[in-house]
Protein backbone atom coordinates (compact mmCIF):
# COMPACT_ATOMS: atom_id res chain seq x y z
CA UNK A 1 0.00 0.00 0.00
CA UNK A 2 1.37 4.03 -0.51
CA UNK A 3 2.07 5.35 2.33
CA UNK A 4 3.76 3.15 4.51
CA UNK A 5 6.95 4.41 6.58
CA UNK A 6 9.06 2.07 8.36
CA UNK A 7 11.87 3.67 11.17
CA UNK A 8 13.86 1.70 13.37
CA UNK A 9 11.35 1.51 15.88
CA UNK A 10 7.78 2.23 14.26
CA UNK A 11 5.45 1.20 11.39
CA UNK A 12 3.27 4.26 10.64
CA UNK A 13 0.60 2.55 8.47
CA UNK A 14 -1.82 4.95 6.21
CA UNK A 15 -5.59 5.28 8.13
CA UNK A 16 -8.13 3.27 7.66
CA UNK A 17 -12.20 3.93 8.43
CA UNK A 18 -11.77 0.59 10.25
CA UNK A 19 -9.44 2.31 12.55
CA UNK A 20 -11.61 4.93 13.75
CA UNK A 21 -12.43 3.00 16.81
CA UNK A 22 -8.92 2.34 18.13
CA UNK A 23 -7.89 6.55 17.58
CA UNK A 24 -10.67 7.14 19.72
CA UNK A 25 -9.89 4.74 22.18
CA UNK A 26 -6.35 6.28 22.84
CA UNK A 27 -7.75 9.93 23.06
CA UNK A 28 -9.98 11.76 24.70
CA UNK A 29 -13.22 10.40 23.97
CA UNK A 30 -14.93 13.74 23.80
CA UNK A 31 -12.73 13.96 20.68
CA UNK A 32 -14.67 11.11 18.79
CA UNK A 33 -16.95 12.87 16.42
CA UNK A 34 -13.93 15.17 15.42
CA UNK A 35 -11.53 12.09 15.41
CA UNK A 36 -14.53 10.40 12.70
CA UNK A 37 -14.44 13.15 10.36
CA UNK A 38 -10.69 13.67 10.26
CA UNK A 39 -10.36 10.01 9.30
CA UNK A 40 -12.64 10.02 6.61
CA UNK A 41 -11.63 13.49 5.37
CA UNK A 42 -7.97 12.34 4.84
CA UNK A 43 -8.97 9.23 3.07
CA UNK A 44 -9.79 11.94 -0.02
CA UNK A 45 -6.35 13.42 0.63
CA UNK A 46 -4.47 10.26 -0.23
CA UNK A 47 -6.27 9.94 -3.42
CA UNK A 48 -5.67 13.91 -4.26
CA UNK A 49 -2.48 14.68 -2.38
CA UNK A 50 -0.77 11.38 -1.66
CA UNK A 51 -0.42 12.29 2.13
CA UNK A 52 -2.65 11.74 4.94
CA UNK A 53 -2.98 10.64 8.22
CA UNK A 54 -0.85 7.32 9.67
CA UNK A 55 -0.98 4.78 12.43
CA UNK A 56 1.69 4.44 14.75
CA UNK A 57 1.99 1.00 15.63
CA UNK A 58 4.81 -0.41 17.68
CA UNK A 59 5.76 -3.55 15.60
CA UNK A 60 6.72 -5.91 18.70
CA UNK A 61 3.09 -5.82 19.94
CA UNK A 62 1.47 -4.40 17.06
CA UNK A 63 0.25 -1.71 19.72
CA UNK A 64 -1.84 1.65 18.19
CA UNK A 65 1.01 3.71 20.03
CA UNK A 66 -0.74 7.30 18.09
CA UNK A 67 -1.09 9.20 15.06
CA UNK A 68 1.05 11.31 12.73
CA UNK A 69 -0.23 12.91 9.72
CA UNK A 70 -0.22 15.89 6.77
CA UNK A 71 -4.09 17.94 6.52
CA UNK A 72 -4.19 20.19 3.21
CA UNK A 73 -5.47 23.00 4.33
CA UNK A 74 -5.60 25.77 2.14
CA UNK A 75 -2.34 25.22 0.52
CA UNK A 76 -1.91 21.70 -0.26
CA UNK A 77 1.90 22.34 -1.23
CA UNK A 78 2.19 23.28 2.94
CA UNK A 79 0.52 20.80 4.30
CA UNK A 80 -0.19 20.98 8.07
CA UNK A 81 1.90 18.58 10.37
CA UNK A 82 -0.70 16.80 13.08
CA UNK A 83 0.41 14.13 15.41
CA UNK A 84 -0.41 12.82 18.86
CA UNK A 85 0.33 9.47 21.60
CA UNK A 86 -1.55 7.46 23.72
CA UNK A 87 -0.50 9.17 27.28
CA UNK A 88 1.17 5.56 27.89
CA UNK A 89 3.60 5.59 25.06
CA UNK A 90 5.00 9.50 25.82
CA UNK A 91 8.52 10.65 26.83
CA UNK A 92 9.66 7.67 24.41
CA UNK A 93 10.72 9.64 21.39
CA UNK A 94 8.37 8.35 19.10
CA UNK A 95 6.79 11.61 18.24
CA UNK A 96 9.52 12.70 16.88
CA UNK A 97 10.36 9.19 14.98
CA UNK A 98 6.94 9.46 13.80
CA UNK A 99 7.24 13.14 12.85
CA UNK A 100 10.55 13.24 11.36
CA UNK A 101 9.14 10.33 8.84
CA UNK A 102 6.38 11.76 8.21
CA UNK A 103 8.40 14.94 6.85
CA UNK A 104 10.89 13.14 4.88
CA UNK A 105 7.67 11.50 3.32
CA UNK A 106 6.58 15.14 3.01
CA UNK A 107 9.42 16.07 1.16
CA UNK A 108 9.95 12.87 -1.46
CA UNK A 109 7.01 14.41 -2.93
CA UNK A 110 7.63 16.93 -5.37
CA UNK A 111 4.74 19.45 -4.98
CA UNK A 112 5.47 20.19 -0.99
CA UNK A 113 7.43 23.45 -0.31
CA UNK A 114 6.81 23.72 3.57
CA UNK A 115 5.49 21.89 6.28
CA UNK A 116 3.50 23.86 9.11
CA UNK A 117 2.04 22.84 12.89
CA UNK A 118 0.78 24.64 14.93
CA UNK A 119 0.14 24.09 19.28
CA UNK A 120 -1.44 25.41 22.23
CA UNK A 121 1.21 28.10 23.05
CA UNK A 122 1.62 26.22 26.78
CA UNK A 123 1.92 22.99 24.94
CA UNK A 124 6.05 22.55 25.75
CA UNK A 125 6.48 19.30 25.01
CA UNK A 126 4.66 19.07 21.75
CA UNK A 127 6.80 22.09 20.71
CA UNK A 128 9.36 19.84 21.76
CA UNK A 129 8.97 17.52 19.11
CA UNK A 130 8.43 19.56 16.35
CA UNK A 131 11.84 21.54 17.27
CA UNK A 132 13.49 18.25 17.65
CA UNK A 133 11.87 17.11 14.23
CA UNK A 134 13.96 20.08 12.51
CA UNK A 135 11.28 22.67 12.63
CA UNK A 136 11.21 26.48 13.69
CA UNK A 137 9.10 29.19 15.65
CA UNK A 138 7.39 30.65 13.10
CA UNK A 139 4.63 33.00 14.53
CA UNK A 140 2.21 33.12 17.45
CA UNK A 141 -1.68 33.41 16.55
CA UNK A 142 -4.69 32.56 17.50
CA UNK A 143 -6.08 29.46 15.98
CA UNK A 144 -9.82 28.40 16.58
CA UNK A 145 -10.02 30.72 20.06
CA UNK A 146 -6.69 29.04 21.26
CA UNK A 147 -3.49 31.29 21.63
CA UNK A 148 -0.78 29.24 19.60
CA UNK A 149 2.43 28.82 18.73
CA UNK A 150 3.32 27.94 14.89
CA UNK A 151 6.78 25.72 13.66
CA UNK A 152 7.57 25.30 9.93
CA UNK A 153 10.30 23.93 7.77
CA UNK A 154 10.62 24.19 4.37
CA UNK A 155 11.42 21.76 1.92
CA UNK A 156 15.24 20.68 0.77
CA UNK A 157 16.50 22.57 -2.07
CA UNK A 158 15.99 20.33 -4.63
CA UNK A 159 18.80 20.47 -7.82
CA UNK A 160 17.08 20.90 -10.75
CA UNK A 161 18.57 19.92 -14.09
């Protein structure tokens, strides 16, 4: 299937609707109608984008560990970064496993020019990540009534013959 990533320590398999159950079952459950329609929303951005959202599944126990994906927004060529654990499988690194993948994916493909996420500006530890991923402060601004701090990296330069 497109889309899988492989690291040393995580398979990050491409969202299913089948898998709507277990993503709510490792967040907050008030969080399930959202968590529905962002997994069926991004099953329309693999076909139009090639990106979406991915599984992270610990391949020892085959263990939903989180999520990591790429929303289009209004730019599809700067696709926002999303990710997030099950409170069990945190201060592991595999955010950042997860995240870096998910940007090299990013940036195989040749239409993606920046990669943006954004979090709750008292959110250290996802900031964390995304500064550990390779990302920088960008701007603070206030994102669906919530004060927030935004990362971004751009793409490699890419040599063009």
């Amino acid at each position: 299937m497109q889309g899988i990533l492989r690291t040393d320590r995580l398979w990050l398999n491409p969202a299913e609707t089948a898998d709507t159950a277990r993503l709510i079952d490792i967040n907050d459950p008030t969080m399930a109608e959202r968590i529905t329609q962002l997994v069926e929303s991004q099953l329309s951005w693999w076909q139009e984008y090639s990106y979406g959202l991915w599984l992270i599944v610990l391949p020892a126990t085959e263990k939903l560990a989180g999520w990591c994906g790429l929303r289009p927004g209004d730019r599809p060529t700067e696709p926002e970064l999303l990710f997030g654990l099950a409170a069990s499988e945190r201060k592991q690194g595999i955010a950042t496993e997860a995240v870096r993948a998910v940007l090299a994916y990013a940036f195989s493909l040749p239409t993606i020019r920046s990669v943006w996420a954004a979090t709750d500006g008292n959110n250290l530890k996802s900031a964390a990540v995304m500064q550990r991923a390779g990302m920088q402060f960008d701007a603070r601004r206030e994102l669906g009534g919530v004060s927030s701090v935004l990362y971004r990296i751009l793409a490699p330069s890419r040599n063009v013959e």
